[in-house]
C-alpha atoms as a PDB file:
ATOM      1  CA  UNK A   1      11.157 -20.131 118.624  1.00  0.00           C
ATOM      2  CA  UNK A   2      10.033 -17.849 120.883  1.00  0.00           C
ATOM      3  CA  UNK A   3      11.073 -17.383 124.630  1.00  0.00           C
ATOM      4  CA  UNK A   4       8.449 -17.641 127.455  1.00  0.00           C
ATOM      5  CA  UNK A   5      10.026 -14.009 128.752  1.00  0.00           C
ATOM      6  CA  UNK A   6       8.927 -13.063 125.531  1.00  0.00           C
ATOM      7  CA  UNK A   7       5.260 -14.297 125.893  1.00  0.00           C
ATOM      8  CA  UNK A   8       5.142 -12.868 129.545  1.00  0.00           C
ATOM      9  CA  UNK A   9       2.534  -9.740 130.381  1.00  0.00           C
ATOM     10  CA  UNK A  10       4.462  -6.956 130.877  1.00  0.00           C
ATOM     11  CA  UNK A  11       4.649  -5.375 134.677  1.00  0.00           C
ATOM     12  CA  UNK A  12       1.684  -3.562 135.898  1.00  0.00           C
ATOM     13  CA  UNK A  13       2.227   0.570 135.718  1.00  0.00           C
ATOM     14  CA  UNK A  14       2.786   2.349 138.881  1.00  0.00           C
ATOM     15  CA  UNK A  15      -0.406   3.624 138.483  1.00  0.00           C
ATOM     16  CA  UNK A  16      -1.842  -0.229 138.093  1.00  0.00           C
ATOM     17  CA  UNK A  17      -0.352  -1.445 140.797  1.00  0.00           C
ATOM     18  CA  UNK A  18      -1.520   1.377 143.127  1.00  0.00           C
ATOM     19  CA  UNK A  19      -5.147   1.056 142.472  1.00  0.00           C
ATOM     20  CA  UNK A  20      -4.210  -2.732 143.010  1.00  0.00           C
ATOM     21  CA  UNK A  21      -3.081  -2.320 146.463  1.00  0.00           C
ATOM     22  CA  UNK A  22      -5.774   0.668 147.573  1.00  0.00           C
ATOM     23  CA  UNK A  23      -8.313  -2.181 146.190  1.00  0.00           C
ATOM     24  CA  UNK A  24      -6.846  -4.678 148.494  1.00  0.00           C
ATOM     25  CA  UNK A  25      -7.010  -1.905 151.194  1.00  0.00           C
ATOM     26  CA  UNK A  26     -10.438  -1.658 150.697  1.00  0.00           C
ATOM     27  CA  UNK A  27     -11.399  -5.020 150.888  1.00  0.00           C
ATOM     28  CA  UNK A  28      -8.696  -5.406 153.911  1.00  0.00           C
ATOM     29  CA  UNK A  29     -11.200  -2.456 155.702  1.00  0.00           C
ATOM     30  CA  UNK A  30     -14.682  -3.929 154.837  1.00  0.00           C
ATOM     31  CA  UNK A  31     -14.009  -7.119 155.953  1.00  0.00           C
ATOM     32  CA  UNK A  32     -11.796  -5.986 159.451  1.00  0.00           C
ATOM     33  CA  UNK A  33     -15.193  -3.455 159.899  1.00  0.00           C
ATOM     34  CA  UNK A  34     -18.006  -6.687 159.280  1.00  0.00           C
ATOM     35  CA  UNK A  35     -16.015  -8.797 161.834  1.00  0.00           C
ATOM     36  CA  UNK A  36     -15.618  -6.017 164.607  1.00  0.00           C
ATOM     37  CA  UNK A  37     -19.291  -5.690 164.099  1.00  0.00           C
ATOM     38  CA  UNK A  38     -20.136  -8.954 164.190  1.00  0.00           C
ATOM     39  CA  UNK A  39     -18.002  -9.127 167.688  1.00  0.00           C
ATOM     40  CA  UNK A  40     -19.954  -6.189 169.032  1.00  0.00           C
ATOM     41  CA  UNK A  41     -22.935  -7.581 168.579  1.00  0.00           C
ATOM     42  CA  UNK A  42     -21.908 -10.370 170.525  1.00  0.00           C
ATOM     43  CA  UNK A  43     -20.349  -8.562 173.279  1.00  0.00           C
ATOM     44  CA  UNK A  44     -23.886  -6.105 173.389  1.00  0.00           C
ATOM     45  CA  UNK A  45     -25.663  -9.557 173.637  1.00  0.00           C
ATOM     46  CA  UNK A  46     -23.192 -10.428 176.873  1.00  0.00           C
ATOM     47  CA  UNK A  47     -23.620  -7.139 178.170  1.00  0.00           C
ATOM     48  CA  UNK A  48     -27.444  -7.126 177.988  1.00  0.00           C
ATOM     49  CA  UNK A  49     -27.546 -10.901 179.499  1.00  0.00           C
ATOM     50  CA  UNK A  50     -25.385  -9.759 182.692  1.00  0.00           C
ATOM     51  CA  UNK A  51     -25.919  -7.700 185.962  1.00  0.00           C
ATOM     52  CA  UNK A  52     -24.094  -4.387 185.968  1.00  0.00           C
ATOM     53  CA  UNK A  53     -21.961  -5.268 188.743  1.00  0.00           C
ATOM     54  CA  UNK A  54     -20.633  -8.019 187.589  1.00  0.00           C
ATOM     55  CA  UNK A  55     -17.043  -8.612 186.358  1.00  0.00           C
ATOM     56  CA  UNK A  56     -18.703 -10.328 182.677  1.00  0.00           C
ATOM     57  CA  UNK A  57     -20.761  -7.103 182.615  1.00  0.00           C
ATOM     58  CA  UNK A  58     -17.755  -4.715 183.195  1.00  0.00           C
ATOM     59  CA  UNK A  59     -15.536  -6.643 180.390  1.00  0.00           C
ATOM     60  CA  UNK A  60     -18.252  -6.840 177.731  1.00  0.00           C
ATOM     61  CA  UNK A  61     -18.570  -2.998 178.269  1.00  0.00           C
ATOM     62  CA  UNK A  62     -14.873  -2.004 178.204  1.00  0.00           C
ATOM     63  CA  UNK A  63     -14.456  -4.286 174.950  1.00  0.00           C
ATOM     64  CA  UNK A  64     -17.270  -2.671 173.508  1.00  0.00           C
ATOM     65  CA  UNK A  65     -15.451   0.642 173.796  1.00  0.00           C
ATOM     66  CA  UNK A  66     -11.867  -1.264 172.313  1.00  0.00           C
ATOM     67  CA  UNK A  67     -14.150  -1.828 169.211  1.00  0.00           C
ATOM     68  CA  UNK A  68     -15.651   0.934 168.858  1.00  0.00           C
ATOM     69  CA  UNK A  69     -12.395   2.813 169.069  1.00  0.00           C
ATOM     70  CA  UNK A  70     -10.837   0.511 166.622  1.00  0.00           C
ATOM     71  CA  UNK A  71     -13.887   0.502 164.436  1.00  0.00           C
ATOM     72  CA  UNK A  72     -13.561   4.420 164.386  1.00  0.00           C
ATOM     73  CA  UNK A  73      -9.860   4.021 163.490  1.00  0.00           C
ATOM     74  CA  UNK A  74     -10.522   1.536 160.768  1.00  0.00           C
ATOM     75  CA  UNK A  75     -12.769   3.869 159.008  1.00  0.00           C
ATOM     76  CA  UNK A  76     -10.793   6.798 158.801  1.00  0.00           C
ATOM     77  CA  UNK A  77      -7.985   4.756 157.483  1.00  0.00           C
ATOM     78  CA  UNK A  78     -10.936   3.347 154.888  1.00  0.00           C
ATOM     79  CA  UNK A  79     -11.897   6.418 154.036  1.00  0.00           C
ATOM     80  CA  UNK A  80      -8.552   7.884 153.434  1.00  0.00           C
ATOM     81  CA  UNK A  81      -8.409   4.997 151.145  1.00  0.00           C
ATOM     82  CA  UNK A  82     -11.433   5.338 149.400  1.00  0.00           C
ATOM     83  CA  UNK A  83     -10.537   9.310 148.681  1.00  0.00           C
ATOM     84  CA  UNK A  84      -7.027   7.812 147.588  1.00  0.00           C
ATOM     85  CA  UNK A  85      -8.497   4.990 145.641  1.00  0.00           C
ATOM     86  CA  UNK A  86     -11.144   7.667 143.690  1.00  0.00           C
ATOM     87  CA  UNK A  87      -8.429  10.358 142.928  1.00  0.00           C
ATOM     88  CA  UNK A  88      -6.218   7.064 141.441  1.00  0.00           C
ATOM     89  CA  UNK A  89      -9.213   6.048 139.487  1.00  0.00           C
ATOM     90  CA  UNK A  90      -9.602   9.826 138.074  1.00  0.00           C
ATOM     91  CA  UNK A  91      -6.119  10.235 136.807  1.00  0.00           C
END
């Protein structure tokens, strides 16, 4: 009779598991980059609806420039992992 340690898959390669976690990366990115963009458009939508000087106005504007500044951080760190993810792929 055979063992169930014996019937178990054998663990993923370095290289296996890698490609694994840049792929999780990835889809980690495009997801964090659709919802930030989803918020801006909301927050543009504020913006647009409200007087300059107001304090509504001045908030939607300042968290437009959070996103954006995270948005810009989020795809350098995607496409560091999308170079990573390709030169895994190639070996």
């Amino acid at each position: 009779m055979t063992s169930p340690s014996t019937l178990a898959k054998p663990p993923p390669t370095i290289h296996q598991e890698q490609l694994r976690l840049l792929s999780q990366t990835l889809d980690a990115c495009a997801l964090a980059l659709n919802c930030l963009s989803q918020l801006r458009a909301t927050l543009a939508a504020i913006q647009a609806q409200t007087t300059p000087p107001s304090h509504q106005h001045l908030l939607a504007r300042l968290s437009v420039d959070v996103l954006d500044h995270y948005a810009a951080q989020l795809q350098q760190i995607n496409t560091a992992a999308q170079s990573e993810y390709l030169a895994w792929g190639t070996t």
